[in-house]
PDB file of N, CA and C in Angstrom:
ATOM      1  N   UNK A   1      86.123 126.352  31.534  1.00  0.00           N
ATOM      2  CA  UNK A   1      86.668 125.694  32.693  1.00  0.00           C
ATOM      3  C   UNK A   1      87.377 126.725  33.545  1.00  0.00           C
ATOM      4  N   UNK A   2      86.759 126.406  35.053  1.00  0.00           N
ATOM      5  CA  UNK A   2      88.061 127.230  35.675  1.00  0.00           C
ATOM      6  C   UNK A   2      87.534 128.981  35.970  1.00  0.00           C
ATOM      7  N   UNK A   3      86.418 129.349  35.537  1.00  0.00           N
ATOM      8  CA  UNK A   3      86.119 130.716  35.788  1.00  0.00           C
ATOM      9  C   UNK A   3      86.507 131.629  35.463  1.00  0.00           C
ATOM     10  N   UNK A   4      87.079 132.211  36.201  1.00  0.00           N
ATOM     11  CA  UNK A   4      88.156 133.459  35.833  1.00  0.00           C
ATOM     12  C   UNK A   4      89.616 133.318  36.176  1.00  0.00           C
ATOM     13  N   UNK A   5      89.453 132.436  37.068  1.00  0.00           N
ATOM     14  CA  UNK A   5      91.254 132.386  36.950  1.00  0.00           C
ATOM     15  C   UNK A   5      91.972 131.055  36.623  1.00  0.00           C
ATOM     16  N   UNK A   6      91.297 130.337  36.157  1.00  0.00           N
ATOM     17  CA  UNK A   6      92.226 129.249  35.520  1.00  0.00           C
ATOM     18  C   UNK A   6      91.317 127.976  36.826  1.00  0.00           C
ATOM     19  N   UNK A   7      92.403 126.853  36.638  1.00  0.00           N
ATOM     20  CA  UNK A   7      92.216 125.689  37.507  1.00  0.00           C
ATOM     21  C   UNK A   7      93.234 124.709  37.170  1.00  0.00           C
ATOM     22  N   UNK A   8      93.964 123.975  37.741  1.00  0.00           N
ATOM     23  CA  UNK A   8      94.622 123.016  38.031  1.00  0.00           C
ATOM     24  C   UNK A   8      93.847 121.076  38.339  1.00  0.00           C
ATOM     25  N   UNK A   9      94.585 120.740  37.413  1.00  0.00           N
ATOM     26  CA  UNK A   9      94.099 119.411  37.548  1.00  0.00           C
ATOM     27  C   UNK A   9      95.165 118.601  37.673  1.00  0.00           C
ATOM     28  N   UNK A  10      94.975 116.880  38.720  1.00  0.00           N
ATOM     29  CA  UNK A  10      96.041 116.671  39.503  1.00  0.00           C
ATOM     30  C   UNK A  10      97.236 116.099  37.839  1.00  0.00           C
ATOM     31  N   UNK A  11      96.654 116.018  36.507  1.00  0.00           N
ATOM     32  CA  UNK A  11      97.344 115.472  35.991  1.00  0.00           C
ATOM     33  C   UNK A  11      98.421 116.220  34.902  1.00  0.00           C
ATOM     34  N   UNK A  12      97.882 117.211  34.987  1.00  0.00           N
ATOM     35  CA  UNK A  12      98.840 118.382  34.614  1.00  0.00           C
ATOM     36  C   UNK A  12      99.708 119.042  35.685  1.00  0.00           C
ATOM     37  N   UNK A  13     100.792 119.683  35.133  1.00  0.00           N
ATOM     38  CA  UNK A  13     102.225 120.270  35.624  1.00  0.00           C
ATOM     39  C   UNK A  13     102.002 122.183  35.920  1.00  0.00           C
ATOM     40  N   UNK A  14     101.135 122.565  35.477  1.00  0.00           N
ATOM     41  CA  UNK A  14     100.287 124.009  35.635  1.00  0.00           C
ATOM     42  C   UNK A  14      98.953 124.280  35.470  1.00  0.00           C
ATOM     43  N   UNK A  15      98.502 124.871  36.033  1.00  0.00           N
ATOM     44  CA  UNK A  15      97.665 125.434  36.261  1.00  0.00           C
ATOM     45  C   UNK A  15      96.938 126.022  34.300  1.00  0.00           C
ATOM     46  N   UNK A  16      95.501 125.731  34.196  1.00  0.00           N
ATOM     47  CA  UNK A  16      95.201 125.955  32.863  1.00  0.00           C
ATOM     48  C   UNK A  16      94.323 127.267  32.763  1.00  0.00           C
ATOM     49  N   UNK A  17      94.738 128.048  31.866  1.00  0.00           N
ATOM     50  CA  UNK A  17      93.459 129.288  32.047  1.00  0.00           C
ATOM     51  C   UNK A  17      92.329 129.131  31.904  1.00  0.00           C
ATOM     52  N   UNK A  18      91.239 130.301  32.016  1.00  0.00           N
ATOM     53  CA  UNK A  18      89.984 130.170  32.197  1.00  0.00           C
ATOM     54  C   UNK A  18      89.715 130.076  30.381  1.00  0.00           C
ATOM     55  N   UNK A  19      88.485 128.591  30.025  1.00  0.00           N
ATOM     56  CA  UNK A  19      88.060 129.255  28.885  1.00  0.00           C
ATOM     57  C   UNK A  19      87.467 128.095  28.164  1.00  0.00           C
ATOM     58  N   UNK A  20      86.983 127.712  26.950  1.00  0.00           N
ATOM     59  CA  UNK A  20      86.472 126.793  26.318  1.00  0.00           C
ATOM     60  C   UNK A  20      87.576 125.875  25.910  1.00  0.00           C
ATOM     61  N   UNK A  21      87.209 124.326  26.857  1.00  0.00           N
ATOM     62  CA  UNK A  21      88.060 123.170  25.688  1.00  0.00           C
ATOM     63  C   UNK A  21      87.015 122.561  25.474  1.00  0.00           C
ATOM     64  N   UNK A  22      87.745 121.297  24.934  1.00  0.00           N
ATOM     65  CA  UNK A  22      87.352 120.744  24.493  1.00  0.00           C
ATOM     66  C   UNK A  22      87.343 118.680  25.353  1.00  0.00           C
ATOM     67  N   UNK A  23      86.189 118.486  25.702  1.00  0.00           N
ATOM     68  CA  UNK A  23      86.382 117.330  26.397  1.00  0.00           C
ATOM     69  C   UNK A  23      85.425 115.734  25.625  1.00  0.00           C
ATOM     70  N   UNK A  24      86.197 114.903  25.829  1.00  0.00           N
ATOM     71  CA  UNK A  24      85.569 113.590  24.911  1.00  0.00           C
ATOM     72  C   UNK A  24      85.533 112.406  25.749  1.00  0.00           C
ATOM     73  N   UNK A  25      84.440 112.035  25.766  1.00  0.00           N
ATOM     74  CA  UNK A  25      84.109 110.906  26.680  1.00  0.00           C
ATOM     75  C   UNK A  25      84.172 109.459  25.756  1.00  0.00           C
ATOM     76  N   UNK A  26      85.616 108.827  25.686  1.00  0.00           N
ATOM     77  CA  UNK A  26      85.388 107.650  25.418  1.00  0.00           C
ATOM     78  C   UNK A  26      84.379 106.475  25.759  1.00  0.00           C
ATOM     79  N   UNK A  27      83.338 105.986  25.122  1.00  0.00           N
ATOM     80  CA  UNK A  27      82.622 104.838  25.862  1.00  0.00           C
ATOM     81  C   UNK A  27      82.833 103.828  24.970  1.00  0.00           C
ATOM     82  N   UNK A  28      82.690 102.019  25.792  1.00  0.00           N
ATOM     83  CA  UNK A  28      82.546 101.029  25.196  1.00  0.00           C
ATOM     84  C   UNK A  28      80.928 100.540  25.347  1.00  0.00           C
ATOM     85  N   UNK A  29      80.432  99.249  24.911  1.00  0.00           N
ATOM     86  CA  UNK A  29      79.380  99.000  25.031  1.00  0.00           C
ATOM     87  C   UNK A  29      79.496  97.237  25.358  1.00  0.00           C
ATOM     88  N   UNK A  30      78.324  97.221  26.861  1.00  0.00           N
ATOM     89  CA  UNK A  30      78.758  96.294  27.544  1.00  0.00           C
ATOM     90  C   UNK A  30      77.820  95.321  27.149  1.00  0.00           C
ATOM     91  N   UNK A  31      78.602  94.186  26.591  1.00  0.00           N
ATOM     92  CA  UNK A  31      77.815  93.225  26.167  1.00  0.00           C
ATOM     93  C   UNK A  31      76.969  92.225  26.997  1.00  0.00           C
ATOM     94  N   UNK A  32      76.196  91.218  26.545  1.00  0.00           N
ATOM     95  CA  UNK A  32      75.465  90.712  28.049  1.00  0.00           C
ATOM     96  C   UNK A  32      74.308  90.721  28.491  1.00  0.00           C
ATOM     97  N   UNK A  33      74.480  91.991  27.944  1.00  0.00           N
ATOM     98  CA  UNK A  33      73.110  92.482  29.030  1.00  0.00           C
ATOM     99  C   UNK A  33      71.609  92.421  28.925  1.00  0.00           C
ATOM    100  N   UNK A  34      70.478  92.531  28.999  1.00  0.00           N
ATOM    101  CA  UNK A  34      69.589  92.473  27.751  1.00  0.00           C
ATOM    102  C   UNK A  34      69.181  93.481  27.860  1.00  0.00           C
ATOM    103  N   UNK A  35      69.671  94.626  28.171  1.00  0.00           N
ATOM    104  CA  UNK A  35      69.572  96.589  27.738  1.00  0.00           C
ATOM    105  C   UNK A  35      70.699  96.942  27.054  1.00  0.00           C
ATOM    106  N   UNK A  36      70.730  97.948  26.343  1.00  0.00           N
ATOM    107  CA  UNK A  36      71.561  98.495  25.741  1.00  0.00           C
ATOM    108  C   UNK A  36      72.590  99.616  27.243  1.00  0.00           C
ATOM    109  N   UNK A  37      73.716  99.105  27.378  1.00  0.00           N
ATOM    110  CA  UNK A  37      74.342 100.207  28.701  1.00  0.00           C
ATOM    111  C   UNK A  37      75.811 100.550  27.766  1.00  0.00           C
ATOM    112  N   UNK A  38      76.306 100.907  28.328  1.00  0.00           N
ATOM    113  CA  UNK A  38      77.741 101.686  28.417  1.00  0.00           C
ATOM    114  C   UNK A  38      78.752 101.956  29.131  1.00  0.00           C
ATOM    115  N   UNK A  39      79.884 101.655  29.000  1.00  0.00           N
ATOM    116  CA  UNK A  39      80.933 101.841  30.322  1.00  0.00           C
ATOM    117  C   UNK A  39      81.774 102.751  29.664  1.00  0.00           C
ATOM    118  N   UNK A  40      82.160 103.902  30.741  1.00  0.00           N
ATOM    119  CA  UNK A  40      83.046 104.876  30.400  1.00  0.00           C
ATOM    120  C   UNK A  40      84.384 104.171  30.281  1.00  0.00           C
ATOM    121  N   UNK A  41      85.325 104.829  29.148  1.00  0.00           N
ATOM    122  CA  UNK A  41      86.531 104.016  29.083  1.00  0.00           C
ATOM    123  C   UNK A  41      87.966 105.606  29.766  1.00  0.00           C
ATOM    124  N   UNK A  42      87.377 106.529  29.175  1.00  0.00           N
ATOM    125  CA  UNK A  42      88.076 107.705  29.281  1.00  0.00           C
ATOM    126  C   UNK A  42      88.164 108.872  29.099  1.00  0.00           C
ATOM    127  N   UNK A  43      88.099 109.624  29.821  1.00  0.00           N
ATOM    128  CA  UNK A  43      88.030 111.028  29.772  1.00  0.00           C
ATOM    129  C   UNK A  43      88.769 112.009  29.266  1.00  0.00           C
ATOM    130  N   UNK A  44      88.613 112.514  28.033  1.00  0.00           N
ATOM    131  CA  UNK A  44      89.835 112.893  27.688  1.00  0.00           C
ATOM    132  C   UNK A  44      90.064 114.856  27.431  1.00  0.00           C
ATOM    133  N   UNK A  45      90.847 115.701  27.819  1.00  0.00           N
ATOM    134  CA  UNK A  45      90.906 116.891  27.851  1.00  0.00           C
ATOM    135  C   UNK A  45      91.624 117.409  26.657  1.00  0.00           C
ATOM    136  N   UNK A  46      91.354 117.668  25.849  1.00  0.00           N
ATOM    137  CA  UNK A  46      92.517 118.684  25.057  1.00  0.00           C
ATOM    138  C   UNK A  46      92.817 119.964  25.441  1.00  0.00           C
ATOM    139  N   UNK A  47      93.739 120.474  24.650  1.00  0.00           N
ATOM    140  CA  UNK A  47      94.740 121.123  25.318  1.00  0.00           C
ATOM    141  C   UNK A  47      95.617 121.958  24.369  1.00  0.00           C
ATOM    142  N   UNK A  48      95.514 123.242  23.819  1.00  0.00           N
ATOM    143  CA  UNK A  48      94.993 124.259  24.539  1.00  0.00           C
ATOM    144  C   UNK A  48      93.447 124.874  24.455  1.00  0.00           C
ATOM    145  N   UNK A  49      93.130 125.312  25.353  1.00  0.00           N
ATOM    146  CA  UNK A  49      91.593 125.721  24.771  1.00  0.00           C
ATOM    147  C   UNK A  49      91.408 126.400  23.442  1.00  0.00           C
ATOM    148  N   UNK A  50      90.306 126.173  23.116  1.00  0.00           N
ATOM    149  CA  UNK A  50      89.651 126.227  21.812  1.00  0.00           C
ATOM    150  C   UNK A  50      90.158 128.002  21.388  1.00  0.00           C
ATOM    151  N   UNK A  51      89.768 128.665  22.240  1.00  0.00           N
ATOM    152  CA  UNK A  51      89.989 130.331  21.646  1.00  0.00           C
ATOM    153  C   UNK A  51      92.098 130.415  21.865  1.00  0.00           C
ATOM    154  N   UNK A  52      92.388 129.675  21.899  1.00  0.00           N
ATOM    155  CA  UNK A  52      93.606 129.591  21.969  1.00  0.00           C
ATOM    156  C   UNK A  52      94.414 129.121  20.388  1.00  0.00           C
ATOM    157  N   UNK A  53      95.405 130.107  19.722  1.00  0.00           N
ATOM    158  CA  UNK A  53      96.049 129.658  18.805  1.00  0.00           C
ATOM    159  C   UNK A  53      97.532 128.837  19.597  1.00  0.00           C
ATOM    160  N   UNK A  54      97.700 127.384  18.469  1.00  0.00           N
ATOM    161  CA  UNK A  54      98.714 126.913  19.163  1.00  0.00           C
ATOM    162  C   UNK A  54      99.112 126.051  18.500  1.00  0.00           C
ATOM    163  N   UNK A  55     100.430 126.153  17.899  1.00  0.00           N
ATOM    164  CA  UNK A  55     101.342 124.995  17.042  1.00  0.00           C
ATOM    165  C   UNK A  55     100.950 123.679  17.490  1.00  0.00           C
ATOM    166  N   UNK A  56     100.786 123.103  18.819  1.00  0.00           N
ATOM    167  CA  UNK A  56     101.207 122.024  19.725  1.00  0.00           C
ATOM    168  C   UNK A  56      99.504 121.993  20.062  1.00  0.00           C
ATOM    169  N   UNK A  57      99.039 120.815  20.555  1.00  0.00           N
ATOM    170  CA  UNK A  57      97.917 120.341  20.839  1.00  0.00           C
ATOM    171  C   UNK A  57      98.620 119.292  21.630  1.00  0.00           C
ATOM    172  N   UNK A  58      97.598 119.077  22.796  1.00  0.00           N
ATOM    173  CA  UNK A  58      97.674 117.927  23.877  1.00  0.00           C
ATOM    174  C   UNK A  58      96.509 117.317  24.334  1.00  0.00           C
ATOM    175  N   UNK A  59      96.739 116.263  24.839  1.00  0.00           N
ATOM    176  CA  UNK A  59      95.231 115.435  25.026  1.00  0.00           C
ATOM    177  C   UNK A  59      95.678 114.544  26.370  1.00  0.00           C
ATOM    178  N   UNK A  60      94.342 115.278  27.072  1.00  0.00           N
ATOM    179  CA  UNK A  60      95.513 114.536  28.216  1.00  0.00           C
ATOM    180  C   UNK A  60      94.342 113.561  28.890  1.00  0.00           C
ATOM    181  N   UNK A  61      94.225 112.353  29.495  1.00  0.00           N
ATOM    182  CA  UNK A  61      93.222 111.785  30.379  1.00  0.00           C
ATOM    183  C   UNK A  61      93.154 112.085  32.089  1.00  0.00           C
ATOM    184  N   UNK A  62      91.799 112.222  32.137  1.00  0.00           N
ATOM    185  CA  UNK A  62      91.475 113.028  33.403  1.00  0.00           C
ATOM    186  C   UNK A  62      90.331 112.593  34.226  1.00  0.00           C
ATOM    187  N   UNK A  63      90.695 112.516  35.244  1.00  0.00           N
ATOM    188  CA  UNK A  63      89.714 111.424  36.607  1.00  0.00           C
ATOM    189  C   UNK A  63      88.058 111.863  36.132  1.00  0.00           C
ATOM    190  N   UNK A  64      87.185 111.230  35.903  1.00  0.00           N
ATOM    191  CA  UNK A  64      86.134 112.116  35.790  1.00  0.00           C
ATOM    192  C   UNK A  64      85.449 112.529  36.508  1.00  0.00           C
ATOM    193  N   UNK A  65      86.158 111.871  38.268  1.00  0.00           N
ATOM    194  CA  UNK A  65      84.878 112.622  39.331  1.00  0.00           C
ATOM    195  C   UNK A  65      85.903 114.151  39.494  1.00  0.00           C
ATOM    196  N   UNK A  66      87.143 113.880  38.977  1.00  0.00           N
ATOM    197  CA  UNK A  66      87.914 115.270  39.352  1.00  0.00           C
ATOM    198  C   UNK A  66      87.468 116.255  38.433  1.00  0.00           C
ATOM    199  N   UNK A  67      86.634 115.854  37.407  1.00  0.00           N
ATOM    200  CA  UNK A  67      86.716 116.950  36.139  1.00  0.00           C
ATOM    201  C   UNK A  67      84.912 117.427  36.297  1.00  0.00           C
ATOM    202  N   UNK A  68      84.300 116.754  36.790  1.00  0.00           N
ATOM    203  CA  UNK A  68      82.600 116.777  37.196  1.00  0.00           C
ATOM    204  C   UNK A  68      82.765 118.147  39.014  1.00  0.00           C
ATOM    205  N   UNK A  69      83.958 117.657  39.620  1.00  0.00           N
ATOM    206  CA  UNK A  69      83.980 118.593  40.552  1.00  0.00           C
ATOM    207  C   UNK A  69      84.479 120.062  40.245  1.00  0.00           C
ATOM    208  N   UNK A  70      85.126 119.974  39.195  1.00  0.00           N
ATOM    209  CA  UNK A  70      85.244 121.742  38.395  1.00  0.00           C
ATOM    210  C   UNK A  70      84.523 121.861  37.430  1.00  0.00           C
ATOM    211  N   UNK A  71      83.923 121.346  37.085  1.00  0.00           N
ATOM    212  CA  UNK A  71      82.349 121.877  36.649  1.00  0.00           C
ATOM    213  C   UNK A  71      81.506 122.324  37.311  1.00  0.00           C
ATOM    214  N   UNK A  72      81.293 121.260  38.510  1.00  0.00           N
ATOM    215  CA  UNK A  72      80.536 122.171  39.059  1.00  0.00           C
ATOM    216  C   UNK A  72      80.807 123.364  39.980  1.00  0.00           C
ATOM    217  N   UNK A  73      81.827 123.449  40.300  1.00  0.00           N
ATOM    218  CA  UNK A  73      82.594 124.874  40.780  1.00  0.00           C
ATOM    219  C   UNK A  73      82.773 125.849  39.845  1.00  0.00           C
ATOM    220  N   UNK A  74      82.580 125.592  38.474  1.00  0.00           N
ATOM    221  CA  UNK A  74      82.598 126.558  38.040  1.00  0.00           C
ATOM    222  C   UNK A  74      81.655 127.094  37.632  1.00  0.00           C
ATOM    223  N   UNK A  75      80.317 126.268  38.081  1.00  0.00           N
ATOM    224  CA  UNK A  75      79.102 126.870  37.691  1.00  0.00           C
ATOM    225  C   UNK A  75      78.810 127.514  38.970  1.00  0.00           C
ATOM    226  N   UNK A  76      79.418 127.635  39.754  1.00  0.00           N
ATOM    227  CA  UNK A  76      79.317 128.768  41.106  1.00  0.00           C
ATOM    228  C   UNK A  76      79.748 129.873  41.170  1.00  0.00           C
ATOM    229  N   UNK A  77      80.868 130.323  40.095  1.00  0.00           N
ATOM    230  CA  UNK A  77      81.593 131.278  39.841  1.00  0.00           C
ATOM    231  C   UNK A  77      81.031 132.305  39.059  1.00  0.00           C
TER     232      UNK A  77
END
């Protein structure tokens, strides 16, 4: 995430460095229907990235059109 110099997301308090996390897409399953579908429930970020040692772990929920738009910015980088 984030390239080379990090990135900021509106739900965090700083700015996160560049590097591998870890992200989990909560889904439910919508009954009803006569296909099998899915509704996103939540997006969730942990925290600190993976190559990161760290007493403390965080998990934070995050907009997913905000987290799909630094993806793909960072596949420009």
């Amino acid at each position: 995430m984030g390239g080379r110099g990090g990135t900021t997301l509106c739900t965090l308090d700083k700015a996160q460095p560049a590097g591998t996390y870890r992200v989990v897409t909560e889904e439910e399953e919508i009954d009803g229907l006569s296909f099998v579908a899915f509704r996103r429930r939540a997006t969730l970020l942990h925290l600190p990235a993976l190559s990161t040692a760290s007493a403390t772990q965080q998990v934070v929920n995050v907009d997913p059109l905000e987290w799909a738009a630094i993806i793909e910015a960072d596949g420009r980088n």
